[in-house]
C-alpha atoms as a PDB file:
ATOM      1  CA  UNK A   1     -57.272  30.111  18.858  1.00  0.00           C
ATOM      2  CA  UNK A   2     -55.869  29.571  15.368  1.00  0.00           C
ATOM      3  CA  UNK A   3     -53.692  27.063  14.191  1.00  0.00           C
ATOM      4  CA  UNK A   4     -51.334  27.682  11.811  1.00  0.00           C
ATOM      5  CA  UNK A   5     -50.453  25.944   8.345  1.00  0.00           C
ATOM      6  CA  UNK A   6     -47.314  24.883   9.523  1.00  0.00           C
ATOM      7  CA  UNK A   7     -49.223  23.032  12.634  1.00  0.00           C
ATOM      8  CA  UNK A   8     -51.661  21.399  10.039  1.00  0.00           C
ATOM      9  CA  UNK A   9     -49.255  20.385   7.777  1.00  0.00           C
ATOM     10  CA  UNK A  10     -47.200  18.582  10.859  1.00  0.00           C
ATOM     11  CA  UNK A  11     -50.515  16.986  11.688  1.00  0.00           C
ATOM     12  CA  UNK A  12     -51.210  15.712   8.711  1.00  0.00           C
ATOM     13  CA  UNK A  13     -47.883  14.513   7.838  1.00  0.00           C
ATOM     14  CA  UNK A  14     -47.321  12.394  11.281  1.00  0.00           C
ATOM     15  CA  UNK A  15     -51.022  11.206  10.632  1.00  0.00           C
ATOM     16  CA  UNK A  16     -50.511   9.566   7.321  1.00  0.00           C
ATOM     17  CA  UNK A  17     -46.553   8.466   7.901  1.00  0.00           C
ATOM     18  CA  UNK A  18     -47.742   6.740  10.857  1.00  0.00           C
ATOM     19  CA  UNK A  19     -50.456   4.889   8.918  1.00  0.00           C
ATOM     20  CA  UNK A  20     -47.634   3.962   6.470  1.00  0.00           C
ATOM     21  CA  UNK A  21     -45.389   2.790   9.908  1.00  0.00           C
ATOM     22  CA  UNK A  22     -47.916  -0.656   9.136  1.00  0.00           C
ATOM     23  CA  UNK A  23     -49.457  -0.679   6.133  1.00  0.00           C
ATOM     24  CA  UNK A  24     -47.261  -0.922   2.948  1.00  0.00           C
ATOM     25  CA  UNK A  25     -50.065  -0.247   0.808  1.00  0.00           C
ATOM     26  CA  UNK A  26     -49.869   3.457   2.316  1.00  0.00           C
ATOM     27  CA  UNK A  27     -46.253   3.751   1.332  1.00  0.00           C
ATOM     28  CA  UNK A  28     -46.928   1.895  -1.816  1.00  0.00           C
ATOM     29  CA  UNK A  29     -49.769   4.786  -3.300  1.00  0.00           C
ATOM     30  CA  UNK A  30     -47.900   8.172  -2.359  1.00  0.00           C
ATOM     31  CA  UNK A  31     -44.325   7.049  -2.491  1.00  0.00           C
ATOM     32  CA  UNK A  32     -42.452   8.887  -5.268  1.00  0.00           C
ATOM     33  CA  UNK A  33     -41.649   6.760  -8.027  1.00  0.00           C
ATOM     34  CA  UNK A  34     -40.939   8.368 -11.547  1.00  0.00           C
ATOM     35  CA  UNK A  35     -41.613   4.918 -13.260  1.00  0.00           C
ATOM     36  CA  UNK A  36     -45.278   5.756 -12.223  1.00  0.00           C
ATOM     37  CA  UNK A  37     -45.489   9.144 -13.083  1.00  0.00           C
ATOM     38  CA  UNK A  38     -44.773   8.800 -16.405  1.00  0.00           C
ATOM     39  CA  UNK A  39     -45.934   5.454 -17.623  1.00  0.00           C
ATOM     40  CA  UNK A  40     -49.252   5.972 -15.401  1.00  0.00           C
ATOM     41  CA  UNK A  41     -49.631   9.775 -15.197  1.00  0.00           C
ATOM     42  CA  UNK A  42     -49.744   9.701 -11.125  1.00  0.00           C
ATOM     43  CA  UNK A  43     -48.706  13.417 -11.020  1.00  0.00           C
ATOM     44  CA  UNK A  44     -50.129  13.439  -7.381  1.00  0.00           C
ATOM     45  CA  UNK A  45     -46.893  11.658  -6.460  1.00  0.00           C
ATOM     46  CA  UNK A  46     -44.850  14.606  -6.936  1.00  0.00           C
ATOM     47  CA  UNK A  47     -46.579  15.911  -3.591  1.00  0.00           C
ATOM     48  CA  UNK A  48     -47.868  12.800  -1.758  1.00  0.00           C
ATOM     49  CA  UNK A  49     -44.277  11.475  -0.805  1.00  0.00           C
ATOM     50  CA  UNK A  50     -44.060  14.424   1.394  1.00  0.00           C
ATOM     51  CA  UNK A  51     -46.544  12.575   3.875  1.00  0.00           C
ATOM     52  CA  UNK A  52     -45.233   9.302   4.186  1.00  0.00           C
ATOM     53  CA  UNK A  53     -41.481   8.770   6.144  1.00  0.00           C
ATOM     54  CA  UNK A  54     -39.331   6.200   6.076  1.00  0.00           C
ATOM     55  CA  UNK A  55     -39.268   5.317  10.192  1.00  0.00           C
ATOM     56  CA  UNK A  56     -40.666   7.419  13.152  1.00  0.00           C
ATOM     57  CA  UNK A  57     -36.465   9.540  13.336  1.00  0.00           C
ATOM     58  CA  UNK A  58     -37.244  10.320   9.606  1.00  0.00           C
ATOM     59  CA  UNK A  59     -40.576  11.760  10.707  1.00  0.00           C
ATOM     60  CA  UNK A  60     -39.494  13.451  13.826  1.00  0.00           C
ATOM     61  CA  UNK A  61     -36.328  14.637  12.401  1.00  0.00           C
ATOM     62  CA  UNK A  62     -38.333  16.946   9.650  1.00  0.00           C
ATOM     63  CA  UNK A  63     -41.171  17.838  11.317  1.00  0.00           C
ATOM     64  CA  UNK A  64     -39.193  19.588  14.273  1.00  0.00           C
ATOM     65  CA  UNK A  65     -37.361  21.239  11.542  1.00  0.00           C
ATOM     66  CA  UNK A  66     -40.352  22.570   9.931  1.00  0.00           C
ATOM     67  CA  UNK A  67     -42.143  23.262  13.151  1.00  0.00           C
ATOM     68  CA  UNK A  68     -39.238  25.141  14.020  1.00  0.00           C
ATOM     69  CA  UNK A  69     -38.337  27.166  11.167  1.00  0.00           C
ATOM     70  CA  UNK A  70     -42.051  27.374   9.743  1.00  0.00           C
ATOM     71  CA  UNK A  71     -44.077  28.918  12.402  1.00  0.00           C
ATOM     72  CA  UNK A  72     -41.565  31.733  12.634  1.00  0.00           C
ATOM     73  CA  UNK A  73     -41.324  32.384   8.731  1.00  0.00           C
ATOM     74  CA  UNK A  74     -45.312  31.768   8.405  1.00  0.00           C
ATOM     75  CA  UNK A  75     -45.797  34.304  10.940  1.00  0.00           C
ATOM     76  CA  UNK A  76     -42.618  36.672   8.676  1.00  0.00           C
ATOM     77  CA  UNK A  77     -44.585  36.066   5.367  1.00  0.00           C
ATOM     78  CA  UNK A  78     -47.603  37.671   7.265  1.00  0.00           C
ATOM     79  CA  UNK A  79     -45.882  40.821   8.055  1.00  0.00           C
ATOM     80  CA  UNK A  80     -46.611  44.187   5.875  1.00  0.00           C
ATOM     81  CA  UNK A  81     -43.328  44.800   4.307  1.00  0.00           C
ATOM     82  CA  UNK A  82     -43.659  41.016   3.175  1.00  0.00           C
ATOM     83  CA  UNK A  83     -46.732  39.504   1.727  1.00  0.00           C
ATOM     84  CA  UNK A  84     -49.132  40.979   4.482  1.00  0.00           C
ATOM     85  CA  UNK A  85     -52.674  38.975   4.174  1.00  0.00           C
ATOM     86  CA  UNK A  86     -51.264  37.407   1.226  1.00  0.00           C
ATOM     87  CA  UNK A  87     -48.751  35.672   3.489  1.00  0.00           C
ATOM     88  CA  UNK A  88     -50.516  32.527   4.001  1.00  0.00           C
ATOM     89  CA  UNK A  89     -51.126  31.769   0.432  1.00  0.00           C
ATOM     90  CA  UNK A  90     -47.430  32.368  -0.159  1.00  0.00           C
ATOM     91  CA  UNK A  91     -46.129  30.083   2.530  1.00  0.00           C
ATOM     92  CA  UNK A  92     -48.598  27.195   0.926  1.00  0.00           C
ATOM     93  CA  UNK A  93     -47.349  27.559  -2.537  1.00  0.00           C
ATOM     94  CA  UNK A  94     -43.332  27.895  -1.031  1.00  0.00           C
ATOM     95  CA  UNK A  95     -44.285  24.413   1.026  1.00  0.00           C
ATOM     96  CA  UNK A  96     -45.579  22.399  -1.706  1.00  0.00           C
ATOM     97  CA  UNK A  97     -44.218  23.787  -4.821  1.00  0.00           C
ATOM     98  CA  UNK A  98     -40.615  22.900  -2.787  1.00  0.00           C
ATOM     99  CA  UNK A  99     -41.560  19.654  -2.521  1.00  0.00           C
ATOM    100  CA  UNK A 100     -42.563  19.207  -6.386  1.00  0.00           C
ATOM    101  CA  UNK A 101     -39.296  21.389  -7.254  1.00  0.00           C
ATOM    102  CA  UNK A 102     -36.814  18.773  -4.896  1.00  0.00           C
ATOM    103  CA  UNK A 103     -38.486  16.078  -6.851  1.00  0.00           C
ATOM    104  CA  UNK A 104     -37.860  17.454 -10.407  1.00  0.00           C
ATOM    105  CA  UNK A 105     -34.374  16.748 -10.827  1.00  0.00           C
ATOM    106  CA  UNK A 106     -34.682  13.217  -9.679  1.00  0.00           C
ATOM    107  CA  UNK A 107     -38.255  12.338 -12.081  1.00  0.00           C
ATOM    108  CA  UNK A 108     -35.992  13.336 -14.862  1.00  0.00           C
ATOM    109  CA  UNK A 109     -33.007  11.329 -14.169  1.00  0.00           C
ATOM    110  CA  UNK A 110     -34.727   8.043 -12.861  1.00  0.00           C
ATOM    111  CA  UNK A 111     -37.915   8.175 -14.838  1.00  0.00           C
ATOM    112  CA  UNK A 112     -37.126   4.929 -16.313  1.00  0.00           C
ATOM    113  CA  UNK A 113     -35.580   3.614 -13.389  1.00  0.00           C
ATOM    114  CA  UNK A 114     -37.421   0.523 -12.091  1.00  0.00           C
ATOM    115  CA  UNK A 115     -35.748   0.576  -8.682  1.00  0.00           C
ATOM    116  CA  UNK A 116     -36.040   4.371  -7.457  1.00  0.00           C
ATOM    117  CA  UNK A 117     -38.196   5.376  -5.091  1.00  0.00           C
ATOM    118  CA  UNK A 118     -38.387   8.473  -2.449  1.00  0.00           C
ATOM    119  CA  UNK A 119     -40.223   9.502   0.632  1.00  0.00           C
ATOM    120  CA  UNK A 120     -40.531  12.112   2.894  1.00  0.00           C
ATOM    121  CA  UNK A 121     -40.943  16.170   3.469  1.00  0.00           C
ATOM    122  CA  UNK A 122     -37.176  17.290   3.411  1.00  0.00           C
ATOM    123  CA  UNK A 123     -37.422  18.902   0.168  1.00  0.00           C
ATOM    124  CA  UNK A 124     -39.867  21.113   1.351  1.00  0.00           C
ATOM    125  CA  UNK A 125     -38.476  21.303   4.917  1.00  0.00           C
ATOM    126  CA  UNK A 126     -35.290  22.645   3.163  1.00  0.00           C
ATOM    127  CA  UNK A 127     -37.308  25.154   1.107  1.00  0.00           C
ATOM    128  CA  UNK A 128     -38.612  26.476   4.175  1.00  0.00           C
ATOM    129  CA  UNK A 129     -35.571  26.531   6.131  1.00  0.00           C
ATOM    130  CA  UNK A 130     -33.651  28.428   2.935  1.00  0.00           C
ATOM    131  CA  UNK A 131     -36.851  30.776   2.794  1.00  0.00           C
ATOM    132  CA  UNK A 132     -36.157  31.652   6.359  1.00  0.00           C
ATOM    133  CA  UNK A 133     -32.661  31.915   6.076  1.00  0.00           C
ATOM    134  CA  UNK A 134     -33.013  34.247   3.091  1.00  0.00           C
ATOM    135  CA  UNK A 135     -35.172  36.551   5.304  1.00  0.00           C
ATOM    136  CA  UNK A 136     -33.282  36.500   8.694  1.00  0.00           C
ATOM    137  CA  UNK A 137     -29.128  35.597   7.441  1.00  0.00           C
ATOM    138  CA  UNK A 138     -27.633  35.715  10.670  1.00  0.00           C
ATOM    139  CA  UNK A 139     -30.312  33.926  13.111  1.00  0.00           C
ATOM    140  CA  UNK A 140     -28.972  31.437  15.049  1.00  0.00           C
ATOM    141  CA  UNK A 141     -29.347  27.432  14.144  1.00  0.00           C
ATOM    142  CA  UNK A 142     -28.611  24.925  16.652  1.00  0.00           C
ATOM    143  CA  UNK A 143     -26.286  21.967  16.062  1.00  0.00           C
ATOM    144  CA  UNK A 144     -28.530  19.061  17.289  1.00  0.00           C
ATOM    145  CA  UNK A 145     -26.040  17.203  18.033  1.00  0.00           C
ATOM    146  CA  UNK A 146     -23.804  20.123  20.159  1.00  0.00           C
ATOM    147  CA  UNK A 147     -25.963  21.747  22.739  1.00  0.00           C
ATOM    148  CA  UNK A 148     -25.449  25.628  23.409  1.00  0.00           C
ATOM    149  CA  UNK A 149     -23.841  25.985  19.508  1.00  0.00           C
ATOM    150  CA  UNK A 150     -25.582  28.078  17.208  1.00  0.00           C
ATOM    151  CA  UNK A 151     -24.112  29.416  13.698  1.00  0.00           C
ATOM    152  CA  UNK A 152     -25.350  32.363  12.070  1.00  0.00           C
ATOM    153  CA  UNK A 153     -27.638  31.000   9.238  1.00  0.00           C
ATOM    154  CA  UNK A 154     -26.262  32.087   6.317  1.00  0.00           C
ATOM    155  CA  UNK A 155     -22.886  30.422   7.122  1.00  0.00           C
ATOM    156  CA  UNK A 156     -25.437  27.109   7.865  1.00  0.00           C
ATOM    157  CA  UNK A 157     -26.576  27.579   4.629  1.00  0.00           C
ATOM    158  CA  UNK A 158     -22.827  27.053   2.635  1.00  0.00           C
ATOM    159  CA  UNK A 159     -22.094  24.113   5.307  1.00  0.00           C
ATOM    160  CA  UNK A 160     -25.392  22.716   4.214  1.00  0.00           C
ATOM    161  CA  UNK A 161     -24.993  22.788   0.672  1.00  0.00           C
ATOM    162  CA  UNK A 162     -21.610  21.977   0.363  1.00  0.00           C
ATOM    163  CA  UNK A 163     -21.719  18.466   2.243  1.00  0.00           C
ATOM    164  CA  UNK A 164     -25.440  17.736   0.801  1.00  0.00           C
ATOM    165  CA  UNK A 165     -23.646  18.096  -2.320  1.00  0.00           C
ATOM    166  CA  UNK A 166     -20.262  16.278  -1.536  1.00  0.00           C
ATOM    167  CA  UNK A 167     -23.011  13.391  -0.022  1.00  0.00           C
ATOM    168  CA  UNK A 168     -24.528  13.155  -3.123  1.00  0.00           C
ATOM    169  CA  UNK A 169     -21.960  13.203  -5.688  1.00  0.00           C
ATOM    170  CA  UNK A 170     -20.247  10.198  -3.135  1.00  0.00           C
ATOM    171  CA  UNK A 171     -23.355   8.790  -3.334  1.00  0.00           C
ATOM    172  CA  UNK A 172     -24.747   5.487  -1.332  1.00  0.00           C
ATOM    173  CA  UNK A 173     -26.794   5.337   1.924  1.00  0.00           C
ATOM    174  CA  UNK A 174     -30.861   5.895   1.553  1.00  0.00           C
ATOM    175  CA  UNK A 175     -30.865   9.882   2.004  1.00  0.00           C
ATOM    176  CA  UNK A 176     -31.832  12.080  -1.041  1.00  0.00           C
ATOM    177  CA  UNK A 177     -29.245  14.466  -0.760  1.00  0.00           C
ATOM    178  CA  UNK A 178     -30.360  15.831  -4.231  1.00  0.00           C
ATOM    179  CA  UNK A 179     -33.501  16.621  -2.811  1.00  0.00           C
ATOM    180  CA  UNK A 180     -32.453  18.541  -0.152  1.00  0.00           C
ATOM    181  CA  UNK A 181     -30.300  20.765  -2.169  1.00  0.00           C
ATOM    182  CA  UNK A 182     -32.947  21.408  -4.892  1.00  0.00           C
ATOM    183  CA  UNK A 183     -35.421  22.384  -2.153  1.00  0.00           C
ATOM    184  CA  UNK A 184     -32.935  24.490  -0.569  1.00  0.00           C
ATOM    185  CA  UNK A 185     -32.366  26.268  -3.708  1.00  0.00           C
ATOM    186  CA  UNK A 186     -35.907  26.557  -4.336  1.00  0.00           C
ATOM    187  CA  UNK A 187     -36.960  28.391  -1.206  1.00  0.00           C
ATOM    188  CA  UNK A 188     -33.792  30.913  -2.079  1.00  0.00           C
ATOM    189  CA  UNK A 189     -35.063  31.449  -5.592  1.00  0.00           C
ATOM    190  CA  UNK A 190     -39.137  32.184  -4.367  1.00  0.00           C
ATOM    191  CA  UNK A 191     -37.970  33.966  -1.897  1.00  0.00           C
ATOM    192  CA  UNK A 192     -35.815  36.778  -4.431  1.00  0.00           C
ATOM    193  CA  UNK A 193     -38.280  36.375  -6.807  1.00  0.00           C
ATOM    194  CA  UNK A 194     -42.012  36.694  -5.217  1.00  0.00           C
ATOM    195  CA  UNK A 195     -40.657  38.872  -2.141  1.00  0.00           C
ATOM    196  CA  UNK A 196     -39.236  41.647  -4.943  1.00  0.00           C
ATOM    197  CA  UNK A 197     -42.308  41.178  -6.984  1.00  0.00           C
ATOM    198  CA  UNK A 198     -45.062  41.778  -4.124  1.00  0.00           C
ATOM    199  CA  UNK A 199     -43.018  42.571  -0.980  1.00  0.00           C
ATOM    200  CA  UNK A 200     -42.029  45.914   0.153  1.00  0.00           C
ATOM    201  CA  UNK A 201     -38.479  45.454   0.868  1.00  0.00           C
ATOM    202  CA  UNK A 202     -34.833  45.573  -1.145  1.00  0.00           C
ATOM    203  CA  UNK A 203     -34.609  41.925  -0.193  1.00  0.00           C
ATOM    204  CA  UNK A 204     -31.182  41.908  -1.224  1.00  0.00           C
ATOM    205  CA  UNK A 205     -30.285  45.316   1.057  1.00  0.00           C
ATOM    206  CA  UNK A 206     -32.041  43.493   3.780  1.00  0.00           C
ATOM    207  CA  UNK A 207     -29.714  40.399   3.748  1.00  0.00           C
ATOM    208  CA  UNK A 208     -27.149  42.967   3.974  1.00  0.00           C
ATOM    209  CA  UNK A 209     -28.488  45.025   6.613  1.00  0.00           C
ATOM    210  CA  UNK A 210     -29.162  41.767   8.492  1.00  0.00           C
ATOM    211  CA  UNK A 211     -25.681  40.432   8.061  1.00  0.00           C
ATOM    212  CA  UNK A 212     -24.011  44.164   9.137  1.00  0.00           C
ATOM    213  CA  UNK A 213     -25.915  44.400  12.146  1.00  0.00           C
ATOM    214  CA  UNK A 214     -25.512  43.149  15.320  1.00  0.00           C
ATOM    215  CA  UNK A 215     -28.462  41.117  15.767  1.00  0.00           C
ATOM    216  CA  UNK A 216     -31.783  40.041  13.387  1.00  0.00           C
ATOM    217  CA  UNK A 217     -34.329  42.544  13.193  1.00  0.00           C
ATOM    218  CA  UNK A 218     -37.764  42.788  10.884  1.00  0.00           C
ATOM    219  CA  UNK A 219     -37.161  43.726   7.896  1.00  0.00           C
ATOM    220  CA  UNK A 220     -37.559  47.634   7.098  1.00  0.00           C
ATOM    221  CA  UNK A 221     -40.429  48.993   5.025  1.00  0.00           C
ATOM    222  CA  UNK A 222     -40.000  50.783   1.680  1.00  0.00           C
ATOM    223  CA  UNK A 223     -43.410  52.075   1.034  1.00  0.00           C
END
C-alpha cells in the first residue's frame, strides 16, 4: 500500500504540533519570527512554522483541509496531461514553497518587529486548495458550518479572498489573514505557470471548459 505525501505531511504535522501542545520550547524553535531570521539567519523558520499549531481546532481545522483537497490534487498532478511521474515532485515544491511564499510578505513588513510571531500550515493549505481550484473551477466545497451546501469553487475562491482581505485590512484577532491570501495566490500563480510550462493542457481553456460544462471532468490532453 502506498501512502501518499499529503498523508505524510498530515502525520508529521499533528506529530510535532502536538509535541508543541506541552512543550514551549517546540513552539519556541520553529515558530516564525522575522526578528530571528534576519538578525540570526534561521531561514529554516520560513518552513518549520508550518508544523507547529496554535491549539488542537487550529490543527484539525487545516489538516482536514489539506487531507481533503490534497489527496485529490496529488493524485491530479500525477495524471499525464499534468505532470505525469513528475507529479509528486511538483506537489512537494507547491506545498512548501506556499508556505515560504505566505510568509514573505509578512518577514518583510515585521522583520524588525519584536512582537510578531506566526504558526501553522494555512499558507500552504491555501496554496493547495487554490492549486486545486485552478484545476477543477466548479467542484463543489462544503460550507462547514451549513451541511448539504456546496459552492462551485471558483466562486469560493472570490468569497475567500475578498473577506481574507477585508479581515486583514480590519485587522485584530490572532489569524494571519495575509497569509492565507498570499498562499492562495501562490498556488494560482504555480499552477499557470509550471502546468503551461510542463503540462499538456491549455490550462486556461480548461478552466473554461470546466466552468461551461455541466459537471468537472479530467482535464483533456493536447499531445
Amino acid at each position: 500500500m502506498t501512502i501518499s505525501i499529503t498523508l505524510v505531511i498530515v502525520i508529521i504535522t499533528c506529530a510535532i504540533s502536538i509535541s508543541g501542545f506541552s512543550n514551549q520550547r517546540v513552539i519556541d524553535d520553529l515558530i516564525f519570527y522575522p526578528p530571528a531570521i534576519q538578525g540570526r539567519n534561521q531561514y529554516y523558520r520560513f518552513i518549520s512554522h508550518g508544523f507547529i499549531h496554535a491549539d488542537i481546532g487550529h490543527l484539525a481545522f487545516n489538516m482536514i483541509a489539506l487531507y481533503s483537497f490534497g489527496e485529490t490534487l496529488e493524485l491530479l498532478y500525477n495524471y499525464n496531461c499534468l505532470f505525469g511521474n513528475k507529479g509528486k515532485l511538483f506537489y512537494i515544491l507547491l506545498y512548501f514553497l506556499g508556505l515560504i511564499a505566505a510568509s514573505v510578505p509578512d518577514f518583510f513588513k515585521h522583520r524588525d518587529s519584536y512582537h510578531f510571531r506566526s504558526l501553522g500550515a494555512s499558507g500552504a493549505v491555501s496554496a493547495v486548495i487554490f492549486s486545486s481550484i485552478v484545476l477543477l473551477p466548479t467542484s463543489g466545497i462544503g460550507i462547514i458550518f451549513i451541511p448539504g451546501i456546496n459552492i462551485p469553487g471558483y466562486i469560493f475562491a472570490i468569497i475567500y479572498l475578498a473577506v481574507s482581505a477585508y479581515l486583514d485590512r480590519k485587522g485584530g484577532g490572532n489569524i494571519n489573514h495575509g497569509a492565507h491570501i498570499s498562499g492562495a495566490i501562490f498556488g494560482i500563480v504555480f499552477t499557470l505557470v509550471f502546468v503551461s510550462l510542463f503540462g499538456h493542457i491549455n490550462i486556461m481553456d480548461n478552466f473554461i471548459d470546466q466552468i461551461r460544462a455541466a459537471k468537472p471532468f479530467l482535464p483533456d490532453c493536447n499531445f
